[in-house]
C-alpha atoms as a PDB file:
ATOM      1  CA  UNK A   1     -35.632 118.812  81.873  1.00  0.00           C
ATOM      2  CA  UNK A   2     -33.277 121.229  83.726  1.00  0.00           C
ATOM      3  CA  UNK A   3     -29.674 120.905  83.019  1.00  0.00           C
ATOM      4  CA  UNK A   4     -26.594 123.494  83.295  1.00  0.00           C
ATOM      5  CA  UNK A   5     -27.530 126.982  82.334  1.00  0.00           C
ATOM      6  CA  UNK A   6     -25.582 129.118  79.594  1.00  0.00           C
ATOM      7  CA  UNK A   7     -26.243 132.796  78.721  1.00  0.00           C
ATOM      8  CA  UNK A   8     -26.023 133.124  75.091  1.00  0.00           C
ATOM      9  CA  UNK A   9     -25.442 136.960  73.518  1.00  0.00           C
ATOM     10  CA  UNK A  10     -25.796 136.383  69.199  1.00  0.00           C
ATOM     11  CA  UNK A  11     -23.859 139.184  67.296  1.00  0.00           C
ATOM     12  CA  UNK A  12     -24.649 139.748  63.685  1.00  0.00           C
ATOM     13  CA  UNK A  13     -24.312 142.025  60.876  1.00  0.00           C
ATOM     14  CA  UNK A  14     -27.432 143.836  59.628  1.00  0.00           C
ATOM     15  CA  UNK A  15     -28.177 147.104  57.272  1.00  0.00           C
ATOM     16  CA  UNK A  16     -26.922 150.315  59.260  1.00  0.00           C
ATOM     17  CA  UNK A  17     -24.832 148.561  61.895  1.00  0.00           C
ATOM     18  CA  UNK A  18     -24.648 145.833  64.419  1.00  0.00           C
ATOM     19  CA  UNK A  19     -27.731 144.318  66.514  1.00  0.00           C
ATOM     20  CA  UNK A  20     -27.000 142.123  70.115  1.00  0.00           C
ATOM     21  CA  UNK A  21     -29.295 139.781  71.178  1.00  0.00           C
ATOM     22  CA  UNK A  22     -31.386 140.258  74.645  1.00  0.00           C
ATOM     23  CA  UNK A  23     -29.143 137.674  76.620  1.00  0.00           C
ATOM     24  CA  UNK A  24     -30.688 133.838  76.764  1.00  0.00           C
ATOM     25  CA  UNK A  25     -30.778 130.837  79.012  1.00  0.00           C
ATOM     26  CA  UNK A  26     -30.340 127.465  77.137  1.00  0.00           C
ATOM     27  CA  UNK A  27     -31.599 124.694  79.470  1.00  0.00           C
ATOM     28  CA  UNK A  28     -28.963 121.814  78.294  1.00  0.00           C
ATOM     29  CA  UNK A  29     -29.586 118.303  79.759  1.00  0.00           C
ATOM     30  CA  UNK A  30     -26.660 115.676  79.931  1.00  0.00           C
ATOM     31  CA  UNK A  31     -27.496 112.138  77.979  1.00  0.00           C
ATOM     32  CA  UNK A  32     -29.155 109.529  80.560  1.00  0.00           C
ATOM     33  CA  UNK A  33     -26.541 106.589  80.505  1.00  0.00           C
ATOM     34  CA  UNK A  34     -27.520 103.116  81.741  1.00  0.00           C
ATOM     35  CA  UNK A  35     -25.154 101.327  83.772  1.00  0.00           C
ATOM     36  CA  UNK A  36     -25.485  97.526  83.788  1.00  0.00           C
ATOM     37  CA  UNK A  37     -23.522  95.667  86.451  1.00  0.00           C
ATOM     38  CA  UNK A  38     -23.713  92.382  83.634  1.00  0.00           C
ATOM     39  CA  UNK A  39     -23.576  92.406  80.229  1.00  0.00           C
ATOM     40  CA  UNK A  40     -24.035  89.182  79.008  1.00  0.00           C
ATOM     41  CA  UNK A  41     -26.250  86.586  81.583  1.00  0.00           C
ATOM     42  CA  UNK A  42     -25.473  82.945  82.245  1.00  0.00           C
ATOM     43  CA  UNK A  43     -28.132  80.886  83.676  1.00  0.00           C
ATOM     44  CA  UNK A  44     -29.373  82.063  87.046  1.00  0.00           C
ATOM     45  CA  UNK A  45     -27.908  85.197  87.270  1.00  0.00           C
ATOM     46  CA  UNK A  46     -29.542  88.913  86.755  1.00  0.00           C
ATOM     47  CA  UNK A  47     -28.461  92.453  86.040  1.00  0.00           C
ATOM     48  CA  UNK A  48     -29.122  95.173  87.331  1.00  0.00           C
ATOM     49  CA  UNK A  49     -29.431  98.486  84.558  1.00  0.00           C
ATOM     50  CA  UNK A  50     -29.571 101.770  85.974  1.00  0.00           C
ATOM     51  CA  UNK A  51     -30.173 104.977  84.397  1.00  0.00           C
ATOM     52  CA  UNK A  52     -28.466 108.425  86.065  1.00  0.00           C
ATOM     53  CA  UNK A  53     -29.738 111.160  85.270  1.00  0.00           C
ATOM     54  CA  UNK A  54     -28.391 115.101  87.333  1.00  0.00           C
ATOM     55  CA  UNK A  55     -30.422 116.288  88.332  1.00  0.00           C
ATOM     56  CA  UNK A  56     -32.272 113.455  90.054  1.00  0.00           C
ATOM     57  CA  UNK A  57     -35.138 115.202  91.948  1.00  0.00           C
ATOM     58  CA  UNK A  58     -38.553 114.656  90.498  1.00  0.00           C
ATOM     59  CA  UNK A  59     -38.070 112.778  87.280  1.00  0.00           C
ATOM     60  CA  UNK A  60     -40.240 109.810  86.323  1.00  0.00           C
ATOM     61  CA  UNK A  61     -39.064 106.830  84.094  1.00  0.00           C
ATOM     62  CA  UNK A  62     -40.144 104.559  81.818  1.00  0.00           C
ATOM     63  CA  UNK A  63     -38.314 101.460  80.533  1.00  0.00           C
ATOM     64  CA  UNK A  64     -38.762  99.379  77.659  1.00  0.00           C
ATOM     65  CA  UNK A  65     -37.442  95.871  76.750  1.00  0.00           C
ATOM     66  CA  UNK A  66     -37.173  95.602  72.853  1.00  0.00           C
ATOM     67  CA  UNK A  67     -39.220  98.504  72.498  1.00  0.00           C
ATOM     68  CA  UNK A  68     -42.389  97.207  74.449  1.00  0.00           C
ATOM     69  CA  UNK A  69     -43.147  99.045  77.770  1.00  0.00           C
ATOM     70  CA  UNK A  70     -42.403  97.530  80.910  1.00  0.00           C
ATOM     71  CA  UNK A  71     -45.403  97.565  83.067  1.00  0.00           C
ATOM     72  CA  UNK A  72     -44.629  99.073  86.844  1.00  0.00           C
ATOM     73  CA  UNK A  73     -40.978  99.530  85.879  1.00  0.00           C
ATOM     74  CA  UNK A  74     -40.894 103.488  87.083  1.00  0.00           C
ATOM     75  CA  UNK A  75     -37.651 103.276  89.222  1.00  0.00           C
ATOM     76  CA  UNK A  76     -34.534 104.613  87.866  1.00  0.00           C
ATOM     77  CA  UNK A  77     -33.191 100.709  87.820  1.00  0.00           C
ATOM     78  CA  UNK A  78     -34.739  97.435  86.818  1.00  0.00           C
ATOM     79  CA  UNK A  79     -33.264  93.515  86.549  1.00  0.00           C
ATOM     80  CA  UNK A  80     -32.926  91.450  83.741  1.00  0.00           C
ATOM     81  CA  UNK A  81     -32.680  87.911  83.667  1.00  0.00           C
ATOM     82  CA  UNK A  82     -32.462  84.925  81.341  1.00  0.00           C
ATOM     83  CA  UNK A  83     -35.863  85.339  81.223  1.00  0.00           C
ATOM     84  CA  UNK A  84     -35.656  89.105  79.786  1.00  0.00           C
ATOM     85  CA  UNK A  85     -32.639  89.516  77.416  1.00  0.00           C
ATOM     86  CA  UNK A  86     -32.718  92.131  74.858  1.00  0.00           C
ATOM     87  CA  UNK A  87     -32.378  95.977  73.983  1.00  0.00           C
ATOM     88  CA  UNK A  88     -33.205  98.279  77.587  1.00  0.00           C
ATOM     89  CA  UNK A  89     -34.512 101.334  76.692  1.00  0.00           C
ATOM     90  CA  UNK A  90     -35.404 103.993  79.423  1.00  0.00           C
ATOM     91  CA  UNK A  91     -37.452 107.484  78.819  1.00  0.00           C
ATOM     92  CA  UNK A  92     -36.936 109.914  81.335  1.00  0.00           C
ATOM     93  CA  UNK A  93     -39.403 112.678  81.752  1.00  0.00           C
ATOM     94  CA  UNK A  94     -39.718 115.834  84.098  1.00  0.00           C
ATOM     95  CA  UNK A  95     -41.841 119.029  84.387  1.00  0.00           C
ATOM     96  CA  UNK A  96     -40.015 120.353  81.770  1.00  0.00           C
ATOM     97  CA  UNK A  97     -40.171 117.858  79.118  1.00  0.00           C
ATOM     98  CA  UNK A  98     -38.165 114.004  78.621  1.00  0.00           C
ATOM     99  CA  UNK A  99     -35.513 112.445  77.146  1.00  0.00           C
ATOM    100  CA  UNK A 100     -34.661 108.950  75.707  1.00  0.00           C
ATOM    101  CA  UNK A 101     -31.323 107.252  77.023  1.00  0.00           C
ATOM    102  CA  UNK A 102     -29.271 105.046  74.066  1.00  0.00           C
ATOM    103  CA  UNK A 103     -29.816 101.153  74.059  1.00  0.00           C
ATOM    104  CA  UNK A 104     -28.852  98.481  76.599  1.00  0.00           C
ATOM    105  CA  UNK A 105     -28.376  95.306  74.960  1.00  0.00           C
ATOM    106  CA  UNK A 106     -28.546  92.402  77.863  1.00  0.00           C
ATOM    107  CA  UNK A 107     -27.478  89.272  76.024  1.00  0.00           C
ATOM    108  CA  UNK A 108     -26.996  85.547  76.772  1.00  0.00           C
ATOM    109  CA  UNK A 109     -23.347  84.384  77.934  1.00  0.00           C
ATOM    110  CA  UNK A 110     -22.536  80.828  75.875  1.00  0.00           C
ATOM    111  CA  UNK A 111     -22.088  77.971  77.889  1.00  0.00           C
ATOM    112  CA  UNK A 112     -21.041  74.194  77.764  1.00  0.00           C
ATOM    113  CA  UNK A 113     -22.142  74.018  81.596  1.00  0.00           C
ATOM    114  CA  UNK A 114     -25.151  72.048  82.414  1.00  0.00           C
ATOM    115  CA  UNK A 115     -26.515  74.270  85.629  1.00  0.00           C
ATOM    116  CA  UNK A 116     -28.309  72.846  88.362  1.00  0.00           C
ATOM    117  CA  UNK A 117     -29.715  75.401  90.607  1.00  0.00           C
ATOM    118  CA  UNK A 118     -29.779  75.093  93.848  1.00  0.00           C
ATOM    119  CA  UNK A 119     -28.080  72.667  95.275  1.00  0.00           C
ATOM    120  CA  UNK A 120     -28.673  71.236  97.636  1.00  0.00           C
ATOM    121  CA  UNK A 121     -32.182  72.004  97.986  1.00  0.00           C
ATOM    122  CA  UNK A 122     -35.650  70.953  99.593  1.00  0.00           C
ATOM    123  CA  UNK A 123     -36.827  68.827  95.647  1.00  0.00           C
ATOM    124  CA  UNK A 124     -37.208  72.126  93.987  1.00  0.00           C
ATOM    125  CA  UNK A 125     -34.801  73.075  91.670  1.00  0.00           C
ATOM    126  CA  UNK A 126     -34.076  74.252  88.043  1.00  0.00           C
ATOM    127  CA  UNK A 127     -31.934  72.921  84.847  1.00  0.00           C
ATOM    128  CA  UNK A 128     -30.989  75.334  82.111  1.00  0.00           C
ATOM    129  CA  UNK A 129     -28.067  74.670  79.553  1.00  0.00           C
ATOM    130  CA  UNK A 130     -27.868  76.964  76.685  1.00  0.00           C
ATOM    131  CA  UNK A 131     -29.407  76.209  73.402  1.00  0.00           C
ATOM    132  CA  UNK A 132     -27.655  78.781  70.197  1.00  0.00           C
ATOM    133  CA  UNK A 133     -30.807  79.891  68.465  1.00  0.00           C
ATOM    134  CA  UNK A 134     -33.351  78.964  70.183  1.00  0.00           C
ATOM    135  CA  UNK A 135     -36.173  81.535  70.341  1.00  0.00           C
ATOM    136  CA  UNK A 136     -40.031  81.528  70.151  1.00  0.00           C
ATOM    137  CA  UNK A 137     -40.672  81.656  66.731  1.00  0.00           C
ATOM    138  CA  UNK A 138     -38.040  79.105  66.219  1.00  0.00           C
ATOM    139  CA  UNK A 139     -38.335  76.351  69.288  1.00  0.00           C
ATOM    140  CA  UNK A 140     -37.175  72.766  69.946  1.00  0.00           C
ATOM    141  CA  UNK A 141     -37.758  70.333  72.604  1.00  0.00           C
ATOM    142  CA  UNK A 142     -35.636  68.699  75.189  1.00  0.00           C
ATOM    143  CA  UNK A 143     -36.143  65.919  77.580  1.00  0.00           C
ATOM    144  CA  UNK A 144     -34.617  65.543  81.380  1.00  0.00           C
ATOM    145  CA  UNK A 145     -34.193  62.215  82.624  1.00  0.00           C
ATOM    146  CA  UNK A 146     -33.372  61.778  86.804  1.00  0.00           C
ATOM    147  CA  UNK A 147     -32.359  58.273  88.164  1.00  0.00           C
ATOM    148  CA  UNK A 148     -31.769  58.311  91.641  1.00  0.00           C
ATOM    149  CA  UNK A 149     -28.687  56.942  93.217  1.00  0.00           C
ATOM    150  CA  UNK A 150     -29.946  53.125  92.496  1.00  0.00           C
ATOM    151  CA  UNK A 151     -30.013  53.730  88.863  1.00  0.00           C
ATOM    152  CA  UNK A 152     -33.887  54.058  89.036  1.00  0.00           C
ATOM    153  CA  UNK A 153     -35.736  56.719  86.704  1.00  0.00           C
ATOM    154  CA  UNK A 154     -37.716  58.875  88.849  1.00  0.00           C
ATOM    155  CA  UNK A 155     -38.589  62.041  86.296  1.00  0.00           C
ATOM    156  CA  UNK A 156     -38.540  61.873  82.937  1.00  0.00           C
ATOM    157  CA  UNK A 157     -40.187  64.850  80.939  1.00  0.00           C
ATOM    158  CA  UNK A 158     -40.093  66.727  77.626  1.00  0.00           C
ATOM    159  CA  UNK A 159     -39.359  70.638  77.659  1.00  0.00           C
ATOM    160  CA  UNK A 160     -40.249  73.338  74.935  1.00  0.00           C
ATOM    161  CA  UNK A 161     -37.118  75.556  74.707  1.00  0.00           C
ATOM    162  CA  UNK A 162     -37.848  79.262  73.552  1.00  0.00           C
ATOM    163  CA  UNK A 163     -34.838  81.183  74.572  1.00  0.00           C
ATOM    164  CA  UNK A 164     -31.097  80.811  75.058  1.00  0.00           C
ATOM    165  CA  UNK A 165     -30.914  79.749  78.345  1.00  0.00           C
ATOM    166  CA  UNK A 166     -34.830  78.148  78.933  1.00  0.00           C
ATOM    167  CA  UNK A 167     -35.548  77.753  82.620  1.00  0.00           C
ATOM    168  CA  UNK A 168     -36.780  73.893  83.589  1.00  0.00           C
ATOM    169  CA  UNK A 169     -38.570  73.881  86.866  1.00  0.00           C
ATOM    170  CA  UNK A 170     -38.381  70.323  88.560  1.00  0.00           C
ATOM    171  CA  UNK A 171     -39.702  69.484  91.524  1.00  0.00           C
ATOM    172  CA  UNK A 172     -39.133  66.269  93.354  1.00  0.00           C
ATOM    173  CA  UNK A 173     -40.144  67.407  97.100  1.00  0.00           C
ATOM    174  CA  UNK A 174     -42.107  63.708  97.246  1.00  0.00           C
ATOM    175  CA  UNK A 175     -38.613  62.224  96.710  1.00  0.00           C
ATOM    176  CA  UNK A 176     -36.390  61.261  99.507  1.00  0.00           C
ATOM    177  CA  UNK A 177     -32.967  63.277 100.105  1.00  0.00           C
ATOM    178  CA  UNK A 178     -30.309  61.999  98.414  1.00  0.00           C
ATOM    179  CA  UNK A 179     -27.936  62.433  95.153  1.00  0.00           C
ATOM    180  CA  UNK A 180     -29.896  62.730  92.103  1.00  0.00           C
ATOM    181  CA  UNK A 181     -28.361  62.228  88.501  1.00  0.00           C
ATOM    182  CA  UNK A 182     -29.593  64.395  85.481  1.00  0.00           C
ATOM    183  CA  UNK A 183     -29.446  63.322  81.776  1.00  0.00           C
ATOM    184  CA  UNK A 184     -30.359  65.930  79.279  1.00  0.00           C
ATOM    185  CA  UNK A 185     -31.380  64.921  75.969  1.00  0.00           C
ATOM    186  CA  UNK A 186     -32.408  66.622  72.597  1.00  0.00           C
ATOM    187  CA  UNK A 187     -35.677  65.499  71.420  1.00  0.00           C
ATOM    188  CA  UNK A 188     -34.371  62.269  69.313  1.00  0.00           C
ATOM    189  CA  UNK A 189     -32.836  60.842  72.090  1.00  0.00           C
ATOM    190  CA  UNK A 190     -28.725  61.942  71.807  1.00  0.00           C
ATOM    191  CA  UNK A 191     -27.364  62.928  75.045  1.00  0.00           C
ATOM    192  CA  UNK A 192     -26.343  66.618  75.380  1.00  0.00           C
ATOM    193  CA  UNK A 193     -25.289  66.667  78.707  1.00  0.00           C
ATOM    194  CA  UNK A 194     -25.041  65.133  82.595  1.00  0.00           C
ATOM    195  CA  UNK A 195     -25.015  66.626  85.956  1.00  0.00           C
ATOM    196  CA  UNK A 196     -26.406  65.537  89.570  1.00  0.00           C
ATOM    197  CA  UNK A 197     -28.178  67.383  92.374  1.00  0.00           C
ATOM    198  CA  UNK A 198     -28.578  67.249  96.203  1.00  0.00           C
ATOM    199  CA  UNK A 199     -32.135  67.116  97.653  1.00  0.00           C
ATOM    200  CA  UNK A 200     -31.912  67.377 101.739  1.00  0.00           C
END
């Protein structure tokens, strides 16, 4: 990759005098740095990670989420969600050859907040809370329970949770509007946690 020019001149000793160098160009390219505008995600939000890199014109990239290649990511900036946590790595390449940036670690922020997102909303929403440890080879189940404002149970389902913040799609669009109550449970039954939502 091109980067700032130096002329280099080596002096040296050797049998019967001195002997100078023909004068060199060393090519040095600065470090790609990513930028991420959050470090740590709570549910719902993203981050954006970019990579700059001077000179900018004609480089190609290459990211990687814990050291698997994203497929299509080729910009110089990607987004991470709950979804995608982990080590960001991005390989930047040119005519003249590439470079690796250091790690981006994108983690999950802890929370004690049940989050209801959006709302209000048209009976599609989603209900994350975050669950320490929870991962794919390690997962657990949790069940959502929705009464509506008569006290009557209108969803009641069991989740598989594989990552810190997992992502529960509900959708109630054959309800009526209204205020909805939400009762998160762990598998045997104990209450973690209560919230509500508006469907217009």
């Amino acid at each position: 990759m091109t980067g700032n020019q130096y002329r280099c001149v080596v002096t040296g000793a050797a049998p019967g005098g001195f002997v100078n160098s023909n004068p060199a160009v060393l090519n040095v390219t600065p470090q790609p740095v990513i930028s991420a505008t959050i470090a740590a995600l709570l549910a719902g939000q993203q981050s954006v990670l970019t990579v700059n890199v001077t000179p900018a014109p004609g480089l190609t990239f290459a990211w990687y989420l814990n050291g698997v290649l994203i497929p299509g990511a080729v910009s110089n900036s990607i987004i991470a969600t709950v979804n995608s946590l982990g080590s960001y790595r991005v390989v930047v390449s040119s005519a003249a050859g590439s470079c690796q940036s250091v790690l981006k670690d994108i983690t999950a922020l802890p929370s004690a907040d049940l989050f209801v997102f959006p709302s209000p909303n048209d009976g599609l929403f989603k209900v994350s809370y975050y669950t320490a440890g929870a991962s794919a080879s390690t997962p657990s189940k949790q069940s959502i329970t929705i009464y509506d404002a008569a006290g009557r149970r209108v969803h009641n389902k069991e989740y598989v949770v594989m990552q810190a913040y997992q992502l529960h799609t509900i959708d109630m669009r054959h309800n009526g509007s209204g205020v909805y109550y939400i009762v998160l449970r762990e598998a045997n039954g104990n209450k973690i946690k209560t919230g509500e939502v508006v469907i217009q």
